[in-house]
C-alpha atoms as a PDB file:
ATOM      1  CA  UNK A   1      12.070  -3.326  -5.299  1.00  0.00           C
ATOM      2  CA  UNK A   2      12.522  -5.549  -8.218  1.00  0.00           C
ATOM      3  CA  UNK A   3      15.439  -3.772  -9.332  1.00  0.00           C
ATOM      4  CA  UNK A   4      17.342  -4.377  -5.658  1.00  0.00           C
ATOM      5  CA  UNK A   5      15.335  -7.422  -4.927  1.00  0.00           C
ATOM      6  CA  UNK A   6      14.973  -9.971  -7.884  1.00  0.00           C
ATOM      7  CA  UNK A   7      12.530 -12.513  -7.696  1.00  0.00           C
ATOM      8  CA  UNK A   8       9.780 -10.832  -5.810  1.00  0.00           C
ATOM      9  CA  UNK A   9       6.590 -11.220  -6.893  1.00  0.00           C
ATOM     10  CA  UNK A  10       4.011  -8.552  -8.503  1.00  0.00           C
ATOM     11  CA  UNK A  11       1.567  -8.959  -6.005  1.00  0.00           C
ATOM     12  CA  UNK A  12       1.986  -8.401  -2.065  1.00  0.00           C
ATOM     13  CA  UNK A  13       0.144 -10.581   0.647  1.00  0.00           C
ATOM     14  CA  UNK A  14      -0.299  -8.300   3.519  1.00  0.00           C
ATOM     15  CA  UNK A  15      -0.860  -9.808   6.781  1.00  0.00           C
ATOM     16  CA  UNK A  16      -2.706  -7.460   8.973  1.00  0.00           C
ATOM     17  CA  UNK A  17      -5.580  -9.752   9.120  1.00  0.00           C
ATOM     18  CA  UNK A  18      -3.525 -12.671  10.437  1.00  0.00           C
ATOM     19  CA  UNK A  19      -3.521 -13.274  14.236  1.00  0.00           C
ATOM     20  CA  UNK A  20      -7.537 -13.480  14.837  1.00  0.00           C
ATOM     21  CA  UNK A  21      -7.986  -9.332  15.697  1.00  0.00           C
ATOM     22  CA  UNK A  22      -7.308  -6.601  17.091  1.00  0.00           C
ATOM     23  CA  UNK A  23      -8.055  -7.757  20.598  1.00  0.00           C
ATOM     24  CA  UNK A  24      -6.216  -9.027  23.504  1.00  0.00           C
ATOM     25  CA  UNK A  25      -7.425 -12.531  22.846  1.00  0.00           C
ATOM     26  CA  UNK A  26      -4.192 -14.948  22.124  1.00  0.00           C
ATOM     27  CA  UNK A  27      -3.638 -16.148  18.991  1.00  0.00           C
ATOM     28  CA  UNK A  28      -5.363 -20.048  18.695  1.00  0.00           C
ATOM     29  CA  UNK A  29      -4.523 -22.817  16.720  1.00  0.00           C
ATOM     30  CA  UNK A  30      -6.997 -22.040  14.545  1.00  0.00           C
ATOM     31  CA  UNK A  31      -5.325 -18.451  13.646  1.00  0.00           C
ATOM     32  CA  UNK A  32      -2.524 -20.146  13.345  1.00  0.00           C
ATOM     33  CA  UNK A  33      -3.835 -22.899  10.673  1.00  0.00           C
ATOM     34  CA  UNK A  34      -5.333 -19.866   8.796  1.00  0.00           C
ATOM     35  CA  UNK A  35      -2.082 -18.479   8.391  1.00  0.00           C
ATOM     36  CA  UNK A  36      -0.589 -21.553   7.132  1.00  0.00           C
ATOM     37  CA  UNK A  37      -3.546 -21.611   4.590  1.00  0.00           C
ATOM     38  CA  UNK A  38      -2.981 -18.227   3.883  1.00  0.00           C
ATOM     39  CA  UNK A  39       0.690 -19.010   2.954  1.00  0.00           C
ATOM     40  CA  UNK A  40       0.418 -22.137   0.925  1.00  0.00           C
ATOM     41  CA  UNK A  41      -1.999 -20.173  -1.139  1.00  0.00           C
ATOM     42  CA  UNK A  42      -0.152 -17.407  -1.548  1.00  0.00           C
ATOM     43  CA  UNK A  43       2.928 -19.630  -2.795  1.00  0.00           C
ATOM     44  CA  UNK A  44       0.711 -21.725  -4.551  1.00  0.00           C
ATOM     45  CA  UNK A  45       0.315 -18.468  -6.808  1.00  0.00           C
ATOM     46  CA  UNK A  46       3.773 -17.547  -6.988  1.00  0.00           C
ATOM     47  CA  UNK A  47       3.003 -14.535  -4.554  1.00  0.00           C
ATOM     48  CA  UNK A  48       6.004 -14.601  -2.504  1.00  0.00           C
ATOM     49  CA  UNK A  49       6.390 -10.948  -0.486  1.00  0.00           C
ATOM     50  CA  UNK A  50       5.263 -10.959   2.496  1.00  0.00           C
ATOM     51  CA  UNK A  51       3.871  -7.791   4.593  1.00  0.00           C
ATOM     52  CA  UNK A  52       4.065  -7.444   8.383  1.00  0.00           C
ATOM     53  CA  UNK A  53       3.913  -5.058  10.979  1.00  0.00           C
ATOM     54  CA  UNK A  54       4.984  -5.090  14.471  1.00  0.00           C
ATOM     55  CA  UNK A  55       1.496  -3.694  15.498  1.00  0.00           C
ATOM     56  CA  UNK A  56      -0.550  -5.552  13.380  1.00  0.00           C
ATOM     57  CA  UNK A  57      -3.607  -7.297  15.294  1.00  0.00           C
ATOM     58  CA  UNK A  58      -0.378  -6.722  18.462  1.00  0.00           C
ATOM     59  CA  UNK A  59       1.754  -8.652  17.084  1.00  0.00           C
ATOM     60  CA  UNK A  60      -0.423 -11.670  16.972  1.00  0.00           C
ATOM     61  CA  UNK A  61      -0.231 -11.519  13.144  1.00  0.00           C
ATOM     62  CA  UNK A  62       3.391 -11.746  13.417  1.00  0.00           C
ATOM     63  CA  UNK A  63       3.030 -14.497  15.702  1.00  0.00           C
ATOM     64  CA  UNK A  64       1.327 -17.037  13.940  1.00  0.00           C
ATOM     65  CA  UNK A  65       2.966 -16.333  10.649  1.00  0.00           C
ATOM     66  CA  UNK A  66       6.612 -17.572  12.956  1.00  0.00           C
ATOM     67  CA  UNK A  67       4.249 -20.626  14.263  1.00  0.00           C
ATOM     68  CA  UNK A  68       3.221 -21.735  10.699  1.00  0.00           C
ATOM     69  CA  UNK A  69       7.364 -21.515   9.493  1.00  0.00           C
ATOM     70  CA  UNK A  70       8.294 -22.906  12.782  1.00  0.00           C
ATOM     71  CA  UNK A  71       6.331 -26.502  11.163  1.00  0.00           C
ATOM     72  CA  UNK A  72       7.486 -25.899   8.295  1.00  0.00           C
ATOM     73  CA  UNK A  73      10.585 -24.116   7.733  1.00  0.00           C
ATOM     74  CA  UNK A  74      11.394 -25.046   4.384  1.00  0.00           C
ATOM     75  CA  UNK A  75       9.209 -22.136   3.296  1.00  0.00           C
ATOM     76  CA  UNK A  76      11.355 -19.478   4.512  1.00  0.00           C
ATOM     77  CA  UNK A  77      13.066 -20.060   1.297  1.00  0.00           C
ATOM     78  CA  UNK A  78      10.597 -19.285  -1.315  1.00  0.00           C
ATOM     79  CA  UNK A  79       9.649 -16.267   0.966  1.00  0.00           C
ATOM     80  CA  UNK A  80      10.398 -12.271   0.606  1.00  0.00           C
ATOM     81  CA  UNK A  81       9.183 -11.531   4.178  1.00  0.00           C
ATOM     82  CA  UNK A  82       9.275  -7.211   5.209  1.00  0.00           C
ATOM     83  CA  UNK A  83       7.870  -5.656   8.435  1.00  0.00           C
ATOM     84  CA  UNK A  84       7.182  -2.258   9.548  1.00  0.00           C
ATOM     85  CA  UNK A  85       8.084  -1.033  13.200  1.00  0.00           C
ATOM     86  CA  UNK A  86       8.031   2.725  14.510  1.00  0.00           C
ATOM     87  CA  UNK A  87       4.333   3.229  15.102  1.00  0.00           C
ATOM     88  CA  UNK A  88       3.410   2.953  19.190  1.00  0.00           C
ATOM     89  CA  UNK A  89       0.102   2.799  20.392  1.00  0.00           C
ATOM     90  CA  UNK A  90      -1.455   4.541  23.326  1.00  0.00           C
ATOM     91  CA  UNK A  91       0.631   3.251  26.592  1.00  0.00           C
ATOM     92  CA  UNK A  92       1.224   4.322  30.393  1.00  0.00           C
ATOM     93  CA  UNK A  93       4.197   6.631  28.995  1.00  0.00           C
ATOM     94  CA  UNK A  94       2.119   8.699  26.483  1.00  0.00           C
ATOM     95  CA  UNK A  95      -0.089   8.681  23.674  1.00  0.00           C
ATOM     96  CA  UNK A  96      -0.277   7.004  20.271  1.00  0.00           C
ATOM     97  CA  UNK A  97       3.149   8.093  18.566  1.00  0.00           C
ATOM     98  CA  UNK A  98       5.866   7.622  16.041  1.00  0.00           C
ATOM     99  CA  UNK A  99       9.285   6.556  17.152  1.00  0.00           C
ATOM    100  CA  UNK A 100      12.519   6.889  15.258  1.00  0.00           C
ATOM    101  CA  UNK A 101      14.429   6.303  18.327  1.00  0.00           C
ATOM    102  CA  UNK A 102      17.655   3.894  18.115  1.00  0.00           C
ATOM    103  CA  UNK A 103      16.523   2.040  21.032  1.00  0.00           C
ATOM    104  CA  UNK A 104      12.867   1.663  19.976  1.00  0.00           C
ATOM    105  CA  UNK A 105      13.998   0.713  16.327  1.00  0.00           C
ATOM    106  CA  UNK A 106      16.538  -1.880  17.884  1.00  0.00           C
ATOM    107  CA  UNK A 107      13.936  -3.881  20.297  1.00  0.00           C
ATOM    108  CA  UNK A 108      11.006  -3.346  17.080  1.00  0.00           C
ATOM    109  CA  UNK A 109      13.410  -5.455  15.039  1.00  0.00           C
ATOM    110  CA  UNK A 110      14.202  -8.099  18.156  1.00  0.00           C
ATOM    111  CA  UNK A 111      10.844  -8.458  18.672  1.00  0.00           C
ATOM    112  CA  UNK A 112       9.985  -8.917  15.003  1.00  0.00           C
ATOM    113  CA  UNK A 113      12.233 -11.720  13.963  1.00  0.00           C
ATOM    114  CA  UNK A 114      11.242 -13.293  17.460  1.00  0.00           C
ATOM    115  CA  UNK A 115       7.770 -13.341  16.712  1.00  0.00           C
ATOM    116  CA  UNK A 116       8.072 -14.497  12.955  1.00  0.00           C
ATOM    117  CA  UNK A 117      10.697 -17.239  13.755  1.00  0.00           C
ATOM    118  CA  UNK A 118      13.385 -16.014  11.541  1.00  0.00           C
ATOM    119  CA  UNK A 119      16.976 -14.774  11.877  1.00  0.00           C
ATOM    120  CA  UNK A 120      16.828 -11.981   8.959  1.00  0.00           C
ATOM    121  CA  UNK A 121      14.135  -9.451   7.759  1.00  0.00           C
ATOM    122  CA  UNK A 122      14.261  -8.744   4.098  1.00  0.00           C
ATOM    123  CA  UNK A 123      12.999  -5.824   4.205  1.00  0.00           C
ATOM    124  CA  UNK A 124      12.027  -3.140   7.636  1.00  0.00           C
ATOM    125  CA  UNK A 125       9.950  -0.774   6.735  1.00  0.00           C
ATOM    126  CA  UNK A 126       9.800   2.531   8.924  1.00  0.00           C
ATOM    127  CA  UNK A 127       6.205   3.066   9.397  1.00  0.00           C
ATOM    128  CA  UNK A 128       4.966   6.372   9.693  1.00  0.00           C
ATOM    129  CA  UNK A 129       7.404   9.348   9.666  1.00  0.00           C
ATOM    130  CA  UNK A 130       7.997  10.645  13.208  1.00  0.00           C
ATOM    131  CA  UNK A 131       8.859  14.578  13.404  1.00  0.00           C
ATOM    132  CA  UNK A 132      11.482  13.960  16.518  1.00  0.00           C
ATOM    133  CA  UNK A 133      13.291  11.882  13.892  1.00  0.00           C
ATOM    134  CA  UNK A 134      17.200  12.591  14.394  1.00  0.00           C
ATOM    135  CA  UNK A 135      18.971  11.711  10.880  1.00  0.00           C
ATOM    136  CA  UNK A 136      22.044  10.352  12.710  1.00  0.00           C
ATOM    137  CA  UNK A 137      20.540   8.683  15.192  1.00  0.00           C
ATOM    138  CA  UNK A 138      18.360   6.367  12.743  1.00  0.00           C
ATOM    139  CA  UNK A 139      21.501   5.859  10.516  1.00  0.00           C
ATOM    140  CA  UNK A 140      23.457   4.506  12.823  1.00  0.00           C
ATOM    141  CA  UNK A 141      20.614   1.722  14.724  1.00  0.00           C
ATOM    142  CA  UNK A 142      20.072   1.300  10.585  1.00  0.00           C
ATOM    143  CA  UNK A 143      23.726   0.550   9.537  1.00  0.00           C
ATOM    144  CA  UNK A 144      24.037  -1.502  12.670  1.00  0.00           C
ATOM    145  CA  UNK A 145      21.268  -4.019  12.091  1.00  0.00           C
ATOM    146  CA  UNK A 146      22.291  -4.445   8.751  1.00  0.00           C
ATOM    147  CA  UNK A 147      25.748  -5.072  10.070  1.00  0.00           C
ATOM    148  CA  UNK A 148      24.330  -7.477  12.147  1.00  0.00           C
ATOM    149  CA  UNK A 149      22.458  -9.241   9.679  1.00  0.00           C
ATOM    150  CA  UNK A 150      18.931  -8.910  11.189  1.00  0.00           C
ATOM    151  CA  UNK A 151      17.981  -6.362   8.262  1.00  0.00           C
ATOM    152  CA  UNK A 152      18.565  -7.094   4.801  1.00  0.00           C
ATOM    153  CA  UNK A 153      17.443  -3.952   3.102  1.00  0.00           C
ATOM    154  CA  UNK A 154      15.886  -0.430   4.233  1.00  0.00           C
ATOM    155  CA  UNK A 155      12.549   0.416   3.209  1.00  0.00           C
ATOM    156  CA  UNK A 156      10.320   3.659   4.352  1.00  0.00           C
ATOM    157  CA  UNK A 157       5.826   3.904   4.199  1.00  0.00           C
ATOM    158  CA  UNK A 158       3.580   6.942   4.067  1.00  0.00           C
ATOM    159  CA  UNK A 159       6.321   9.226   3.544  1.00  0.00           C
ATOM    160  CA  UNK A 160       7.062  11.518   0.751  1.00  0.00           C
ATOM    161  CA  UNK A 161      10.025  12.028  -1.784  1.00  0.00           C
ATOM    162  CA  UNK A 162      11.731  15.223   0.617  1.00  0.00           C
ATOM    163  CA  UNK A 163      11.450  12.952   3.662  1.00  0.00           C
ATOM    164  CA  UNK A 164      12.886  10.015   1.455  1.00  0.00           C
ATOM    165  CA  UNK A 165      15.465  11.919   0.412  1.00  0.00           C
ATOM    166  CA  UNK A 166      16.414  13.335   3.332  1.00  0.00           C
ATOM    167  CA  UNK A 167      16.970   9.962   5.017  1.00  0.00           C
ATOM    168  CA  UNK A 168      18.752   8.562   1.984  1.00  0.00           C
ATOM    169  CA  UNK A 169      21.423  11.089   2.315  1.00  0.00           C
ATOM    170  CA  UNK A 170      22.300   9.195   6.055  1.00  0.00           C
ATOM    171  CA  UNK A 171      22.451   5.994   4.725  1.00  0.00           C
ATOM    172  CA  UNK A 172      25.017   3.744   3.078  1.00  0.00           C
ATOM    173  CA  UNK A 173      22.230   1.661   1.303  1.00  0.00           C
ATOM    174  CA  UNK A 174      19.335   2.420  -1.042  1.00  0.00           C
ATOM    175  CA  UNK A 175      15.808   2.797   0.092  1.00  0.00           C
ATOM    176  CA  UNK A 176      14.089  -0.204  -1.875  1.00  0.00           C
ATOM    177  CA  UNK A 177      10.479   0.632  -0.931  1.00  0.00           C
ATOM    178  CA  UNK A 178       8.337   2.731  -0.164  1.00  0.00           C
ATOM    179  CA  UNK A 179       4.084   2.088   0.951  1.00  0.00           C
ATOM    180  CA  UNK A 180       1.547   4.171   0.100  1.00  0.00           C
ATOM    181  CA  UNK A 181      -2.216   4.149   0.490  1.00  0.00           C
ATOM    182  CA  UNK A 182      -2.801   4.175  -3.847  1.00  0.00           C
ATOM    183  CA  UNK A 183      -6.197   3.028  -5.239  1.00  0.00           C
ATOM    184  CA  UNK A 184      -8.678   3.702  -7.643  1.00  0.00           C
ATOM    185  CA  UNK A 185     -10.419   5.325  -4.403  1.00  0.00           C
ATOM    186  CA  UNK A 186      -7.533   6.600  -2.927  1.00  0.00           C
ATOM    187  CA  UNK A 187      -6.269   8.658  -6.563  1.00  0.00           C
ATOM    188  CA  UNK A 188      -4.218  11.826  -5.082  1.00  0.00           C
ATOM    189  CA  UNK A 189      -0.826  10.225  -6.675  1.00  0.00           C
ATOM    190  CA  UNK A 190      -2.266  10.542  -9.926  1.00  0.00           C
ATOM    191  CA  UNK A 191      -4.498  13.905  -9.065  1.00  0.00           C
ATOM    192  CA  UNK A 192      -0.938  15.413  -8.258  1.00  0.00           C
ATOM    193  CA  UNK A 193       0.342  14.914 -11.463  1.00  0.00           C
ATOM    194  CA  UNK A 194      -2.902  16.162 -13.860  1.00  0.00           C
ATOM    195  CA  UNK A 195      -4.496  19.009 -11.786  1.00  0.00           C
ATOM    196  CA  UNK A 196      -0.944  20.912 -11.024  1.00  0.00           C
ATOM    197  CA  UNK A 197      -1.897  24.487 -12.132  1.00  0.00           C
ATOM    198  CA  UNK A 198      -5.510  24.645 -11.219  1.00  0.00           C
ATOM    199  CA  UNK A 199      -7.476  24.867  -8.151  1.00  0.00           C
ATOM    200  CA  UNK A 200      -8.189  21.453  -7.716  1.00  0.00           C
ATOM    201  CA  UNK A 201      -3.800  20.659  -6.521  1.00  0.00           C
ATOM    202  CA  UNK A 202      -4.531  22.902  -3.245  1.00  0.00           C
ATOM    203  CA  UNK A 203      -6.269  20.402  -1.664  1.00  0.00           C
ATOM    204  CA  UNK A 204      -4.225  17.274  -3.085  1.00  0.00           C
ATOM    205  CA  UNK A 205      -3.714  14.632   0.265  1.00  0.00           C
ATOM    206  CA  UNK A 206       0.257  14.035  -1.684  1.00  0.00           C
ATOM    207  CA  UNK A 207       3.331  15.926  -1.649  1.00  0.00           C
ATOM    208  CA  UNK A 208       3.922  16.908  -5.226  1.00  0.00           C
ATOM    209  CA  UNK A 209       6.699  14.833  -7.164  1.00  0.00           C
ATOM    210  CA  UNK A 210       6.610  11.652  -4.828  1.00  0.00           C
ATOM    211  CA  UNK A 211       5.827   9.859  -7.481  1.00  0.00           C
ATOM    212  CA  UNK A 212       8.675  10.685  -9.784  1.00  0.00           C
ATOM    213  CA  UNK A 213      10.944  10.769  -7.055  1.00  0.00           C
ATOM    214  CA  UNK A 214      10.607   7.085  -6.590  1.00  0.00           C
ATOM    215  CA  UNK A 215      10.229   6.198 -10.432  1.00  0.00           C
ATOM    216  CA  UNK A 216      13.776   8.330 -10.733  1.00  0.00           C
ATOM    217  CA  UNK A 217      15.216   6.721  -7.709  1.00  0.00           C
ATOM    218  CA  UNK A 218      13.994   3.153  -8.444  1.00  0.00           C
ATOM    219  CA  UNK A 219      12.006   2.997  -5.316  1.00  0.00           C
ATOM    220  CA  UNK A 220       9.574   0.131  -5.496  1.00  0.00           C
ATOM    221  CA  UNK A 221       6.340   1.550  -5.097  1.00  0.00           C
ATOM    222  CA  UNK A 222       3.707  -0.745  -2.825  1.00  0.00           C
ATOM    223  CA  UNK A 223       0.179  -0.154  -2.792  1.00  0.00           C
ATOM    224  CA  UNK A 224      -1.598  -0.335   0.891  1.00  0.00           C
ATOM    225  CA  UNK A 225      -5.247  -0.397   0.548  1.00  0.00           C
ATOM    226  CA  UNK A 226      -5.640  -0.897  -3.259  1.00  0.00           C
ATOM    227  CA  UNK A 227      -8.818  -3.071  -3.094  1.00  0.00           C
ATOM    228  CA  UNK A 228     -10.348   0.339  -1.458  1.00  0.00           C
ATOM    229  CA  UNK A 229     -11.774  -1.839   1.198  1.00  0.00           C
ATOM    230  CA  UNK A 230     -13.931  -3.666  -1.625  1.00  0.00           C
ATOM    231  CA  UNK A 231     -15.971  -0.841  -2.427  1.00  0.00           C
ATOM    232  CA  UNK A 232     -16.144  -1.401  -6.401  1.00  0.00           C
ATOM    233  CA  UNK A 233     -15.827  -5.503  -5.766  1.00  0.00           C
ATOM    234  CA  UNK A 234     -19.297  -6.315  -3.794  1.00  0.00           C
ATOM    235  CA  UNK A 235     -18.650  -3.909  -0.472  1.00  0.00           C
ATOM    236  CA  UNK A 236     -21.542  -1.419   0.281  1.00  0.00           C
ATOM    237  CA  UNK A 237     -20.891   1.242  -2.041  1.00  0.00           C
ATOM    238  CA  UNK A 238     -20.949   4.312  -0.084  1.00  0.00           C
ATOM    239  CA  UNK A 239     -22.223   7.375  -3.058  1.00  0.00           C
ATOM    240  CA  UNK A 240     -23.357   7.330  -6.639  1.00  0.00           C
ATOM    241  CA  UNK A 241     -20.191   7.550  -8.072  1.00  0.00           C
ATOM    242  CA  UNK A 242     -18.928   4.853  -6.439  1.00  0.00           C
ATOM    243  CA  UNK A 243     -22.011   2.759  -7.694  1.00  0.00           C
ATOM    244  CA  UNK A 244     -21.475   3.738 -11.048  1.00  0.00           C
ATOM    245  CA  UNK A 245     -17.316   2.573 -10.889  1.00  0.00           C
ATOM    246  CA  UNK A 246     -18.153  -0.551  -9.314  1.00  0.00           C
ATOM    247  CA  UNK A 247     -20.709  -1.450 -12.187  1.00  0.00           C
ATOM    248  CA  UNK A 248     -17.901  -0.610 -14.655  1.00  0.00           C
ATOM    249  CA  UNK A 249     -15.579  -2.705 -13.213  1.00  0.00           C
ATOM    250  CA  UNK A 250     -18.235  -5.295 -13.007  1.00  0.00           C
ATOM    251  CA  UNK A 251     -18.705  -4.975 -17.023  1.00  0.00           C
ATOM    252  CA  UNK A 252     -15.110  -4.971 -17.872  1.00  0.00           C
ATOM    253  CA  UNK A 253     -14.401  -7.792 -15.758  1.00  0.00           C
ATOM    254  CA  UNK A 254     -17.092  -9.712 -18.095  1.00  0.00           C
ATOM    255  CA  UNK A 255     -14.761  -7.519 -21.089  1.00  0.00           C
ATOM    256  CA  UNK A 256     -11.551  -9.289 -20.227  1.00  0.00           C
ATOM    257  CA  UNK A 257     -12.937 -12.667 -18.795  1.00  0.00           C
ATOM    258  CA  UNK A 258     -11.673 -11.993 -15.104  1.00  0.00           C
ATOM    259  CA  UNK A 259     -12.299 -11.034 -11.572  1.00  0.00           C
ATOM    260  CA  UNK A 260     -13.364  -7.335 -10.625  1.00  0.00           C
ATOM    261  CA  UNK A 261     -10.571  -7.706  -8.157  1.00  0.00           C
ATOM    262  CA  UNK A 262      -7.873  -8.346 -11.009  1.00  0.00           C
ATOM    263  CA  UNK A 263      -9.836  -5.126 -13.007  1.00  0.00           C
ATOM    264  CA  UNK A 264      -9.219  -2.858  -9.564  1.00  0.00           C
ATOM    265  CA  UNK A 265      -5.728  -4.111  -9.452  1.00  0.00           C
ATOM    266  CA  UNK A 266      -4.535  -3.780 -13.197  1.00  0.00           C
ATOM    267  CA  UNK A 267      -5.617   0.051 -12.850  1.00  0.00           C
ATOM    268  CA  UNK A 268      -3.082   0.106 -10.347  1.00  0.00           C
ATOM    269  CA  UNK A 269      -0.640  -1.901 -12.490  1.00  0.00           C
ATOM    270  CA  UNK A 270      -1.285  -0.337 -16.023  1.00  0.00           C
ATOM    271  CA  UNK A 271       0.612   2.534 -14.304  1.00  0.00           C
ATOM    272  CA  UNK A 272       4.245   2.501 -15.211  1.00  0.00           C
ATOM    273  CA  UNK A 273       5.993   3.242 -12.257  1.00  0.00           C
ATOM    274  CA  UNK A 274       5.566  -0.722 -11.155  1.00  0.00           C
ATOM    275  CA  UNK A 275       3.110  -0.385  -8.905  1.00  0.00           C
ATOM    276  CA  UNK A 276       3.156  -3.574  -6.360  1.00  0.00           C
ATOM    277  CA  UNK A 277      -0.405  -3.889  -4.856  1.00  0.00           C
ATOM    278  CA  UNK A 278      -0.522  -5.383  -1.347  1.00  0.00           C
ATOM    279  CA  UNK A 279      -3.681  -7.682  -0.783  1.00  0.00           C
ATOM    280  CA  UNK A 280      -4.992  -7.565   2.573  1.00  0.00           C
ATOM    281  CA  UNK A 281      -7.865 -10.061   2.478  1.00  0.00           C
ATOM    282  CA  UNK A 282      -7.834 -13.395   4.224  1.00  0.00           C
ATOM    283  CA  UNK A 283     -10.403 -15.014   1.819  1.00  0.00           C
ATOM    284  CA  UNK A 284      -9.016 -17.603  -0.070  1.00  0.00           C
ATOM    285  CA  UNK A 285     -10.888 -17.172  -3.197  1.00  0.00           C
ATOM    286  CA  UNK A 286     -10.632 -13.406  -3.086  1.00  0.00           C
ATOM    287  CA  UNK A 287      -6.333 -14.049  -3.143  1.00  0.00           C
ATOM    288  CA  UNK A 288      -7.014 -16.036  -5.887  1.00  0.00           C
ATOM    289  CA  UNK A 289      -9.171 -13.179  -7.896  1.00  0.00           C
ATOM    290  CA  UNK A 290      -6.737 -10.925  -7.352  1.00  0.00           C
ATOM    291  CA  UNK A 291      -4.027 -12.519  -8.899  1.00  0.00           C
ATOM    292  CA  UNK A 292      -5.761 -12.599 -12.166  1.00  0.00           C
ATOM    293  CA  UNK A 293      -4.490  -9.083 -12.761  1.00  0.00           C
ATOM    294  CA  UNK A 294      -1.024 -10.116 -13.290  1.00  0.00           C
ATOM    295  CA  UNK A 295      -3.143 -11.465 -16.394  1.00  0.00           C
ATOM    296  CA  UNK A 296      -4.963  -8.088 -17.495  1.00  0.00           C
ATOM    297  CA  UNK A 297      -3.464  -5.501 -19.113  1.00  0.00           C
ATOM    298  CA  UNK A 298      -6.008  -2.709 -19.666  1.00  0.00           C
ATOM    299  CA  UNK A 299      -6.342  -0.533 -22.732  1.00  0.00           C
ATOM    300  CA  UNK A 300      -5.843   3.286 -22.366  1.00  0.00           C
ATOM    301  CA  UNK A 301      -9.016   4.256 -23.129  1.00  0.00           C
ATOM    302  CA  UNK A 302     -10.056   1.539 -20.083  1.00  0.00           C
ATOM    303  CA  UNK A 303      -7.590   2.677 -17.784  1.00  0.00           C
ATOM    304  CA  UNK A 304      -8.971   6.668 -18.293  1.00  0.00           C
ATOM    305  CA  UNK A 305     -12.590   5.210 -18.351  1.00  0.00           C
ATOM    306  CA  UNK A 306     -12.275   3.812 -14.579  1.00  0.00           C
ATOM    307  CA  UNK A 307     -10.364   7.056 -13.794  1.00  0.00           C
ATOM    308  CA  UNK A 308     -12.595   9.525 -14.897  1.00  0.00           C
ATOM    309  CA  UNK A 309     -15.585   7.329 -13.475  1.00  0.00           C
ATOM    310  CA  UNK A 310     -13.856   7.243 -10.140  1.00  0.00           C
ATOM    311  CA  UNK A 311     -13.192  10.970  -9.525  1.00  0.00           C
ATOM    312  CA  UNK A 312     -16.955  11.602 -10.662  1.00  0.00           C
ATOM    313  CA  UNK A 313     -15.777  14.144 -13.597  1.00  0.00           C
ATOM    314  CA  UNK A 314     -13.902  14.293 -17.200  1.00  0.00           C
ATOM    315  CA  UNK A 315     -10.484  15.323 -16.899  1.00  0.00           C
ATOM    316  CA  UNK A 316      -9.054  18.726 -16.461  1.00  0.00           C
END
């Protein structure tokens, strides 16, 4: 993204927590002030991308991020802001599904810049890849809400370099982004690359070559999930191994003087394909921890340490 987008910042805020839950509560003042919290914070740390979706906490999250510009609007202008539509929950027409439909894709978009107060997304994300997906179908809704100016650029998540491709040959703009779940928990991007010609690939989560694809194709690479839910920063730890990488980062956050937050992150951001980590937490203090990785740059032998100690054996 940096490449097509200049200005935006290392670190992602995602906003899935915004909006008070995933219930059908409506969003209070109070989720509202959080959100404004939320962004002067953010800004405050010169994280300015923004991640929505139009299902997160139904569209509530979405909601209270448009009140908080809506009293202040001058913000919109330090602001990268991207949202994701295509996913559809469970509903009197069918079950929970994927929808590359024109029409769907259309009314996502309306609804988004509705609900976040604005008259241009940065970015749209397409969500989840649905199977029904007809190429020219999604070009055209695509090239039209660019025409319109409601979409600045195209962006895809959870999808892999042949599906990426694939769309890309439709389209009259590049793909900018793409989100994937990538953590030191979540490691099959990396396990794709080291374990092709043994056993251990077969069972690899991660198309082979998604990585490179994006690298070669400058496709900004986001990170959903790369706290890992907390697991090696003060969260239950859940097995042995994960006890034993959460003490490690504990010591080399002591090493390098930081956060174990900015310790999980750099992992992420040692890697050279640009990684942009998307933080999903709504603690203040824990934003603030995590954007002491843009200050950490881990050694080698580090990086491999926390690697190996991760995936619970030496390398192949």
């Amino acid at each position: 993204m940096q490449a097509h987008i200049p200005h935006a910042s290392r670190l992602i805020y995602g906003c899935m927590g915004l909006g008070g839950g995933w219930n059908n509560s409506p969003a209070s003042e109070a989720d509202t002030n959080q959100a404004r919290q939320i962004i002067d914070k953010a800004l405050e740390l010169n994280i300015n991308v923004f991640d929505h979706a139009d299902i997160y906490t139904f569209g509530k999250a979405e909601t209270v991020f448009g009140r908080a510009l809506k009293a202040a609007p001058h913000l919109r202008e330090s602001m990268i802001i991207q949202s994701k539509c295509a996913i559809r929950f469970e509903d009197e027409l069918g079950p929970k599904r994927y929808d590359f439909s024109a029409s769907h894709i259309q009314s996502s978009v309306e609804g988004i810049l509705s609900r976040l107060n604005i008259e241009q997304l940065d970015i749209l994300l397409l969500h989840r890849p649905d199977p029904l997906m007809e190429l020219d179908e999604v070009s055209e809704v695509l090239t039209r809400l660019q025409q319109q100016g409601k979409v600045k650029h195209l962006g895809v998540s959870n999808m892999h370099g042949h599906q990426i491709n694939y769309l890309q040959s439709a389209l009259q703009t590049p793909i900018v982004a793409n989100q994937l779940e990538m953590s030191l928990a979540f490691r099959d991007w990396i396990e794709d690359g080291i374990t092709t010609n043994s056993e251990a690939n077969r069972s690899m989560g991660y198309a082979p070559g998604t990585l490179e694809y994006c690298m070669l194709n400058k496709v900004q690479l986001q990170a959903w999930g790369s706290l890992a839910q907390g697991r090696y920063t003060g969260a239950t730890t859940e097995n042995q191994i994960d006890e034993q990488t959460a003490s490690l980062v504990s010591k080399l956050a002591a090493e390098y003087e930081t956060t174990p937050e900015a310790i999980v992150l750099a992992w992420l951001m040692k890697h050279p394909a640009n990684i942009q980590p998307v933080l999903g937490t709504t603690n203040l203090a824990r934003i603030e921890a995590c954007q002491q990785a843009e200050g950490v740059n881990l050694t080698r032998e580090h990086w491999y340490k926390l690697f190996e100690t991760a995936r619970g054996q030496e390398m192949p």
